[in-house]
Protein backbone atom coordinates (compact mmCIF):
# COMPACT_ATOMS: atom_id res chain seq x y z
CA UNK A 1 -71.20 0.84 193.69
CA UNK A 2 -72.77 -1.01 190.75
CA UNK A 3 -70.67 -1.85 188.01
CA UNK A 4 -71.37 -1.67 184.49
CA UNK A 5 -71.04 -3.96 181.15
CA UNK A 6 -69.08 -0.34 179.99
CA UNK A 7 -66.50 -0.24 182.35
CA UNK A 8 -66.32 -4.01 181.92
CA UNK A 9 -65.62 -3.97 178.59
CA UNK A 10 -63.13 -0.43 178.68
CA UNK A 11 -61.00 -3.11 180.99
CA UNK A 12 -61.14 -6.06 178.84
CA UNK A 13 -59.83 -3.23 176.25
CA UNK A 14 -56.40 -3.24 178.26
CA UNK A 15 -55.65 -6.76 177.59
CA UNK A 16 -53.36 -7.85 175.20
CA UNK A 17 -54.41 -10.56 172.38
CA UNK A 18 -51.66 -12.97 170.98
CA UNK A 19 -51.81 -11.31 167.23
CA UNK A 20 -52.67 -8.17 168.89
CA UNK A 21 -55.35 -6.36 169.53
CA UNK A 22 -57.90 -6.94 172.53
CA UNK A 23 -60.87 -9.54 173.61
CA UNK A 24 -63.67 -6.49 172.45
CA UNK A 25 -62.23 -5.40 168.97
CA UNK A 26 -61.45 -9.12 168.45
CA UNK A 27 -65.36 -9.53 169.04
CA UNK A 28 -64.60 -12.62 171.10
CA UNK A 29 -66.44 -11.45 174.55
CA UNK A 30 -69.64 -13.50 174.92
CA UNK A 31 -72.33 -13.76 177.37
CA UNK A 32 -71.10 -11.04 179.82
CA UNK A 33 -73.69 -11.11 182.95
CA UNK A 34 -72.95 -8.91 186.08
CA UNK A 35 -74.71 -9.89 189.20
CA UNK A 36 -74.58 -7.39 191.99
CA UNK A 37 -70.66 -7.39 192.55
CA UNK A 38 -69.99 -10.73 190.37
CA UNK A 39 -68.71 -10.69 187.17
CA UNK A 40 -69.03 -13.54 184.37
CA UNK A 41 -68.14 -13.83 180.87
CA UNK A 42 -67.05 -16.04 178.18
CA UNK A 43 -64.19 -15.60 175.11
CA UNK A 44 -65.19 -17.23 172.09
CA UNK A 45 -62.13 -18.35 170.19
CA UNK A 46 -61.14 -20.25 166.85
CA UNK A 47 -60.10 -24.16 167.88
CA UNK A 48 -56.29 -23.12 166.50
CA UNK A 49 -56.31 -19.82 168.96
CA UNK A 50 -57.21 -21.71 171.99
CA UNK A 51 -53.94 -23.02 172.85
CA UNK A 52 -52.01 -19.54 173.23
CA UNK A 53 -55.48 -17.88 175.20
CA UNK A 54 -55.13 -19.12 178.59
CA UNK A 55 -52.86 -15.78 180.04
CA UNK A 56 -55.21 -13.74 177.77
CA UNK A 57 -57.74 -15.57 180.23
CA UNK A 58 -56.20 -15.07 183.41
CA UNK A 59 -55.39 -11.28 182.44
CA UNK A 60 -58.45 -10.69 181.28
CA UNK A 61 -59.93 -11.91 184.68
CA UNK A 62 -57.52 -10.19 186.57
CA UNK A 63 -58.47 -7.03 184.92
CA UNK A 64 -61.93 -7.08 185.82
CA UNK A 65 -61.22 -8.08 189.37
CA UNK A 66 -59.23 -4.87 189.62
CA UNK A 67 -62.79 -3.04 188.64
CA UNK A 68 -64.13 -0.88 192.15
CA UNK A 69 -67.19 -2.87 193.24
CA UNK A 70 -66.18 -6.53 191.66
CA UNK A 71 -65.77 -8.82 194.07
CA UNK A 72 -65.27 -12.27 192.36
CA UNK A 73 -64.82 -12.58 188.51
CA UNK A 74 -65.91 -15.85 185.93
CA UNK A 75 -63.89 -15.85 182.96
CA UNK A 76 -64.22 -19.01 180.85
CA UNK A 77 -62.80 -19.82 177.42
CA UNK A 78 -64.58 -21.64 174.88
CA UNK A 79 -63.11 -23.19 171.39
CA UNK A 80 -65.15 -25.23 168.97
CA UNK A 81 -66.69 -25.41 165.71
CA UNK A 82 -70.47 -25.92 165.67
CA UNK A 83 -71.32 -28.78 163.16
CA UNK A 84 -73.68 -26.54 160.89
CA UNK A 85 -75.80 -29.44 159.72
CA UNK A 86 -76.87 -29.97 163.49
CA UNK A 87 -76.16 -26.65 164.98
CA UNK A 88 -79.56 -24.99 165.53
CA UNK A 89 -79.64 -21.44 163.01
CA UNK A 90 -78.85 -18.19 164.58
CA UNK A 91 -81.83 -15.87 166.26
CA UNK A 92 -83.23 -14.13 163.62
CA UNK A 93 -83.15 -10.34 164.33
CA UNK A 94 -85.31 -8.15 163.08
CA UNK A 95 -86.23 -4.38 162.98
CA UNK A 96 -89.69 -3.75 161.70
CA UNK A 97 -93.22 -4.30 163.37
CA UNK A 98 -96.21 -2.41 164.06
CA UNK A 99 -96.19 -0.87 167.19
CA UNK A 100 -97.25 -1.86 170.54
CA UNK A 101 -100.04 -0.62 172.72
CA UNK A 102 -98.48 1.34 175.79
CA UNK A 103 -100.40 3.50 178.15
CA UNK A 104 -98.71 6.89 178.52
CA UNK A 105 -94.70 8.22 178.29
CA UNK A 106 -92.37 5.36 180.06
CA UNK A 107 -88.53 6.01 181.30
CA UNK A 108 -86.33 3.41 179.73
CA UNK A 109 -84.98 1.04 182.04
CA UNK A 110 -81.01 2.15 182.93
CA UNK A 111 -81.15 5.74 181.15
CA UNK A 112 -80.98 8.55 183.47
CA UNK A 113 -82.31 11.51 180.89
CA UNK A 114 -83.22 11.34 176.77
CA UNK A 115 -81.82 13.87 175.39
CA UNK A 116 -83.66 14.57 171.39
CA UNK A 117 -81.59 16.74 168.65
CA UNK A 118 -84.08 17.62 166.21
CA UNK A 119 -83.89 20.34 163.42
CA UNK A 120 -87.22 21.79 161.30
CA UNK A 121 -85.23 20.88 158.26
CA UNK A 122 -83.09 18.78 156.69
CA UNK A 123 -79.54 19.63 155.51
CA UNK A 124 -78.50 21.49 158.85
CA UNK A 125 -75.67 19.29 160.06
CA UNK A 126 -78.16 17.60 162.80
CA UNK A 127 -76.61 14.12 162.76
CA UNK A 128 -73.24 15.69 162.55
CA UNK A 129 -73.80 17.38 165.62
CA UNK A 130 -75.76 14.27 167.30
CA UNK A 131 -72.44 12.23 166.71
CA UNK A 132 -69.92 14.51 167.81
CA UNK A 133 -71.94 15.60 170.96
CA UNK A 134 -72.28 12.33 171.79
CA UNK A 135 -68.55 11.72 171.65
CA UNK A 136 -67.53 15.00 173.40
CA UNK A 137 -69.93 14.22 176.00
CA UNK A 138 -68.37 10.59 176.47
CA UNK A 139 -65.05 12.33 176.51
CA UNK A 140 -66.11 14.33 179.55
CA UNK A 141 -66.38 11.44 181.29
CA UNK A 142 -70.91 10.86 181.25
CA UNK A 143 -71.95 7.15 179.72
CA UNK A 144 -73.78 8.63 176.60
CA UNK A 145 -75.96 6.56 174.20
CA UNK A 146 -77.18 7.53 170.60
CA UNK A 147 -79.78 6.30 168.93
CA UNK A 148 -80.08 7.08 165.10
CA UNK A 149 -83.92 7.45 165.12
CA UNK A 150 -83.55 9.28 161.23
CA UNK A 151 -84.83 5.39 159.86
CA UNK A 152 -85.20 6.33 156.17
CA UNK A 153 -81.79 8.39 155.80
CA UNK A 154 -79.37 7.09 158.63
CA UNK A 155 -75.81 8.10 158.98
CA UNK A 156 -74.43 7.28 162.54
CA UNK A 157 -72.95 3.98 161.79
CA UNK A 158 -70.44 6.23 158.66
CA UNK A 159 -69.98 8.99 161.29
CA UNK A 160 -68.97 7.17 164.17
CA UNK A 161 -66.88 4.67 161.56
CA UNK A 162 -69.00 1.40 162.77
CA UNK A 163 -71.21 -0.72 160.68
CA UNK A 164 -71.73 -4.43 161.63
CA UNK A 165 -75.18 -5.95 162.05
CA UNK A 166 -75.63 -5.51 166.11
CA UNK A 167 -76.13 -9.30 167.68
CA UNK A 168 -78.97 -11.07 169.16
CA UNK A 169 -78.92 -13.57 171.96
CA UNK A 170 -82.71 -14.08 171.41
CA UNK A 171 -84.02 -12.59 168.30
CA UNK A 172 -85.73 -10.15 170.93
CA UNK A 173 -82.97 -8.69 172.25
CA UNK A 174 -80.77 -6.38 170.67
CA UNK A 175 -76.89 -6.04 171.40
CA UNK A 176 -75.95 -2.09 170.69
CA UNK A 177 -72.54 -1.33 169.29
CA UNK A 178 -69.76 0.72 170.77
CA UNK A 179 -67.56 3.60 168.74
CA UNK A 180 -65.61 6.21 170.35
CA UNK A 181 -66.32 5.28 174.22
CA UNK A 182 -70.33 5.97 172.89
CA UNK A 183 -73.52 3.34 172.72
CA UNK A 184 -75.13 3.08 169.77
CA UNK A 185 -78.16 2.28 167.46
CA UNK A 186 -78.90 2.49 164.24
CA UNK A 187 -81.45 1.08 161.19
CA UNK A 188 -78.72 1.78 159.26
CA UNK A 189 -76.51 -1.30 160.48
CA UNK A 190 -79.41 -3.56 160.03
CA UNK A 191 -79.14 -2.29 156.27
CA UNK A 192 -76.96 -2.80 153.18
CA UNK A 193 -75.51 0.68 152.05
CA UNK A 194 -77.74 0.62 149.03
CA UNK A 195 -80.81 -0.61 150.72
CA UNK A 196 -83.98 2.06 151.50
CA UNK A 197 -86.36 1.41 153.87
CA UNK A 198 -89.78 1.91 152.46
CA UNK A 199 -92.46 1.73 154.91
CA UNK A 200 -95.30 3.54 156.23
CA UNK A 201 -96.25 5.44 159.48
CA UNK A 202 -97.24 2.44 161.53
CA UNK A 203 -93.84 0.37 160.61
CA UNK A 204 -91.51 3.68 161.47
CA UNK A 205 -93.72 4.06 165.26
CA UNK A 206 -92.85 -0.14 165.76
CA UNK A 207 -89.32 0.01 165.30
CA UNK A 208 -88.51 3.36 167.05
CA UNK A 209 -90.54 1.37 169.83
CA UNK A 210 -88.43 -1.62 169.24
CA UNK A 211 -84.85 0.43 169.29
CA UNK A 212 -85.98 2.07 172.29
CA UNK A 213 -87.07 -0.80 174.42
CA UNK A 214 -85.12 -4.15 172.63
CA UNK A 215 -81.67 -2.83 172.60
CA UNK A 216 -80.02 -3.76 176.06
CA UNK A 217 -78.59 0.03 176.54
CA UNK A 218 -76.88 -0.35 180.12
CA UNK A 219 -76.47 2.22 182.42
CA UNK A 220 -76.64 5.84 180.59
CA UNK A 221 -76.70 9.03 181.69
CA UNK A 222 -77.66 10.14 178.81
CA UNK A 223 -79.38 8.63 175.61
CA UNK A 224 -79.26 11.06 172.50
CA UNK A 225 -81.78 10.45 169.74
CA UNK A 226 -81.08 12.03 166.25
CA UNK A 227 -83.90 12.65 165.29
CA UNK A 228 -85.25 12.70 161.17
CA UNK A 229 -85.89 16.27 159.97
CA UNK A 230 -89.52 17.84 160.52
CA UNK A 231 -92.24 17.08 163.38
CA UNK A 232 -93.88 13.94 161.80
CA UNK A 233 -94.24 10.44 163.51
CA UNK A 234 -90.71 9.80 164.87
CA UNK A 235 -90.96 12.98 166.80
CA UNK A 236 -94.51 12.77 168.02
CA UNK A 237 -93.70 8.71 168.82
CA UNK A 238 -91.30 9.79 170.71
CA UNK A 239 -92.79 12.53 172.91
CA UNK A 240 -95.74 10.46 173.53
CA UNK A 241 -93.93 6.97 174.25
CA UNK A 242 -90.91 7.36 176.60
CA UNK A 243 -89.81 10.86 178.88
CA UNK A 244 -87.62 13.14 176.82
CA UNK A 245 -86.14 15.69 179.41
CA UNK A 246 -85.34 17.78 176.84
CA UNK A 247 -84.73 18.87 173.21
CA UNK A 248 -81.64 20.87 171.26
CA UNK A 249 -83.13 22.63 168.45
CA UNK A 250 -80.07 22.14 165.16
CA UNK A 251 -80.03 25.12 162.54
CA UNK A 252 -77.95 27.00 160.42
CA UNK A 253 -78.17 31.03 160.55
CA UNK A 254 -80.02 31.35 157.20
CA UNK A 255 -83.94 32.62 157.81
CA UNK A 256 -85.31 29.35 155.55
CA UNK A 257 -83.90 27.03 158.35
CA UNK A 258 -84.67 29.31 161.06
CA UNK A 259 -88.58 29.07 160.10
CA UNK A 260 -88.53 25.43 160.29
CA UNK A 261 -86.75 25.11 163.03
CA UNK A 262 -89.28 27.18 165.14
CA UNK A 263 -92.21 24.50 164.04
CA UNK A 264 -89.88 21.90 165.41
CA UNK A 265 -89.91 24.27 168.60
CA UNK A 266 -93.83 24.58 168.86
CA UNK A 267 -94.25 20.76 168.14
CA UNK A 268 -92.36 20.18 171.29
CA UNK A 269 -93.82 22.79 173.34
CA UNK A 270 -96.88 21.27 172.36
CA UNK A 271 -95.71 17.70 173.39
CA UNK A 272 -94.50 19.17 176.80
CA UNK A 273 -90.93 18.73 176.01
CA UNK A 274 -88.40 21.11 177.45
CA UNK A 275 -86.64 23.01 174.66
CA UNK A 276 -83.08 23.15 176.42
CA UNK A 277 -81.29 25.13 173.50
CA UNK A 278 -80.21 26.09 170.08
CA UNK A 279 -77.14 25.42 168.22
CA UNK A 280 -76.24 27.05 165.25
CA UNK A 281 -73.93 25.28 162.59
CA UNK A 282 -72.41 26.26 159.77
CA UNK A 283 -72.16 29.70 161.57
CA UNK A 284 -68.85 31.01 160.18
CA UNK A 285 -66.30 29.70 157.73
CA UNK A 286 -62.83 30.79 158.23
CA UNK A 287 -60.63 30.72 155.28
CA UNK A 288 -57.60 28.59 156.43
CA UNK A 289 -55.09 30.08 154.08
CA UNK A 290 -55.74 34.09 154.77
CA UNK A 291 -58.10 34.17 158.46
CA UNK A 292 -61.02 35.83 156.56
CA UNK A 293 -64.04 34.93 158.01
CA UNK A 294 -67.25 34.47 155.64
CA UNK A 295 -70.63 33.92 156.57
CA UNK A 296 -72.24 31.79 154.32
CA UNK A 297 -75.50 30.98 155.34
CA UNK A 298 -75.47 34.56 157.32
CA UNK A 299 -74.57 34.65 160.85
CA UNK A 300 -76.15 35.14 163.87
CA UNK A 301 -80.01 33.88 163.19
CA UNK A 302 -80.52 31.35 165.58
CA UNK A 303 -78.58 33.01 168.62
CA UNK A 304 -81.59 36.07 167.82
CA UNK A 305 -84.15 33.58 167.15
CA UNK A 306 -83.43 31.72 170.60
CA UNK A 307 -83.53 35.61 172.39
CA UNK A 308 -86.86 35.92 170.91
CA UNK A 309 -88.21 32.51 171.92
CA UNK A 310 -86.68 32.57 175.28
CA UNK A 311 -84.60 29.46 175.04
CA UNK A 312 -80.93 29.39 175.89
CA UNK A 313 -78.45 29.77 172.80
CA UNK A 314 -75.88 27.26 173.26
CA UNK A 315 -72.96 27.66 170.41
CA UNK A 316 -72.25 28.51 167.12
CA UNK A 317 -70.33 25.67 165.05
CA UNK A 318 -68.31 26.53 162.12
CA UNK A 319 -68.10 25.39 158.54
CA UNK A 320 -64.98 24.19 157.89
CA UNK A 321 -63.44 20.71 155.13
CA UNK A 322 -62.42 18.81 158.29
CA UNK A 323 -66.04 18.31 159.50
CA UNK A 324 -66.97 16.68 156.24
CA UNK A 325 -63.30 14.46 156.36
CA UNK A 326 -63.78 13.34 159.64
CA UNK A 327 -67.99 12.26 159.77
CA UNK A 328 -66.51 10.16 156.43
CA UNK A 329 -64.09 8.80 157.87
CA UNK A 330 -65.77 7.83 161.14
CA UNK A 331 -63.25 9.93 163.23
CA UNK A 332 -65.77 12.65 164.28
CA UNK A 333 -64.22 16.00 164.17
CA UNK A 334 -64.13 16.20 168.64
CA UNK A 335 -61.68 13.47 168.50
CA UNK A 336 -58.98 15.95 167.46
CA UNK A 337 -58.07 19.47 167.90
CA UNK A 338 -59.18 22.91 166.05
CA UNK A 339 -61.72 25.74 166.69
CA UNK A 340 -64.69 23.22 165.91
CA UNK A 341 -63.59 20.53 168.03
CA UNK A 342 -63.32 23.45 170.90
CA UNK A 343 -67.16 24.64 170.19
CA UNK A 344 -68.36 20.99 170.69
CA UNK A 345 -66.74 20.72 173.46
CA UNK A 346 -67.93 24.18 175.16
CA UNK A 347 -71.69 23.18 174.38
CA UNK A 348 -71.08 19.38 176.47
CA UNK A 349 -69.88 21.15 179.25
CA UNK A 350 -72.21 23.50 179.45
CA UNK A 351 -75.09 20.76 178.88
CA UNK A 352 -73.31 18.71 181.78
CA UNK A 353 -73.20 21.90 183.91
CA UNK A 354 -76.95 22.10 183.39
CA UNK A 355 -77.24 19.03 184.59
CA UNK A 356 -79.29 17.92 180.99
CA UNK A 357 -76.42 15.08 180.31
């Protein structure tokens, strides 16, 4: 059985720091390597920490060990303060380039299936329901990764309540974060809040390559990519640089989204990419003092729109306060309970059952 750097790091989460907390929130794992069944790493500490982290040490080696498929464990602590007139200057990461000549569609080392949530239009609640599928699917148990391919407007690092600038050992190689048991991406961490990207075509195709290929994603079985609104370069990069095994089409019920979202449809029928299903949000909203159910942006259009396609209608989502609440607080909404919570939930199954994630 080969062990991941995931189910490394969800044990190191189980042992106990001396001011609390764990070795991963405490951001003091370093060079983590796994070699067939051996395990190495190394916990960075402050000089005045060292003393009190040699049980944190031994647990956290003892931990590992405990791992199925680990049969001898490194675990070295390291304490010093690098003189920073000698002390060479970190790698300098960077997102950005032109892109790369590459003949043909290429899987991505590690991922098992790319799954792409796209929508015709902005506005539809598309990165809302990247973030919270993601989640629900990590929830049921599958090692999900999301990549926030929306590079001028992304949200994931807000929604999944993460934002640090992801670390380089190289300056080639990029270190994803982790939020809610999920791997993730994002130009957005790369980015002060305030800062837009403004590039052209050929800049957008480079980094989407780089995101896809730099960023050291493990072992998924399944890598979701939120994708901008519309069918312009992201999308087409995309389809024509890596295997997407499929695509969930995001829309609310109202007949302006609904005729966007079928171009998104044709441009990936016309990529070759499986269209695996619709989701419609924003379906209902239920008033939470009386019951009454209102339908806001109508109700209904995309599970008829899917009939008449002939692609499977996966779930409605409805509009409710505690959607908004949660993506801004970086709690997604799946983390807790309620009739929206429930829907995500229904549509990972039945994607897992389906055998798409």
């Amino acid at each position: 059985m080969t062990v991941s750097r995931e189910a490394v790091l969800e044990k190191l989460k189980t042992v106990a720091m001396p001011d609390g907390g764990d070795p991963v929130s405490a951001d003091i794992v370093r060079a983590l390597t796994i070699e067939g069944d051996k395990v190495s790493f190394v916990l960075e500490v402050a000089p005045e920490l060292a003393p009190r982290m040699n049980p944190v040490v031994e647990a956290a080696r003892k931990a590992v060990e405990g791992l199925e498929g680990v049969a001898t464990v490194s675990a070295i602590l390291t304490a010093h303060v690098a003189d920073p007139k000698s002390a060479p200057p970190p790698p300098d990461l960077q997102l950005g380039s032109h892109p790369k000549p590459q003949k043909g569609p290429v899987p991505i080392k590690g991922i098992d299936r790319i799954l792409a949530i796209a929508s015709g239009k902005g506005g539809v609640g598309k990165s809302t329901v990247s973030s919270n599928l993601a989640v629900a699917l990590a929830m049921a148990g599958r090692r999900v990764g999301l990549l926030d391919a929306d590079i001028y407007g992304p949200s994931q690092p807000r929604m999944l309540g993460k934002n640090e600038r992801p670390k380089s050992p190289d300056g080639e190689t990029i270190i994803p974060l982790q939020a809610h048991g999920v791997t993730f991406m994002s130009m957005g961490l790369m980015l002060q809040d305030d800062e837009a990207v403004i590039w052209r075509g050929p800049m957008l195709i480079g980094t989407l390559q780089q995101m896809l290929t730099q960023v050291q994603w493990g072992e998924l079985d399944v890598l979701l990519v939120d994708l901008p609104p519309g069918t312009g370069d992201v999308q087409l990069t995309l389809a024509q640089k890596t295997i997407v095994n499929g695509a969930v089409i995001v829309s609310t019920p109202q007949d302006v989204a609904l005729l966007d979202a079928k171009k998104a449809i044709s441009m990936f029928r016309k990529t070759n990419t499986p269209v695996v299903g619709m989701i419609e949000n924003m379906s209902m909203y239920i008033c939470p003092k009386c019951g009454n159910e209102d339908h806001i942006f109508g109700h209904g259009g995309a599970r008829d729109e899917a009939g008449k396609l002939g692609i499977p209608f996966l779930g409605e989502i409805p509009l409710d306060v505690s959607v908004r609440l949660a993506s801004d607080a970086g709690e997604p909404i799946v983390t807790q309970d309620g009739p929206v919570s429930q829907a995500y939930h229904k549509i990972a199954r039945d994607l897992v059952e389906k055998g798409m994630a």
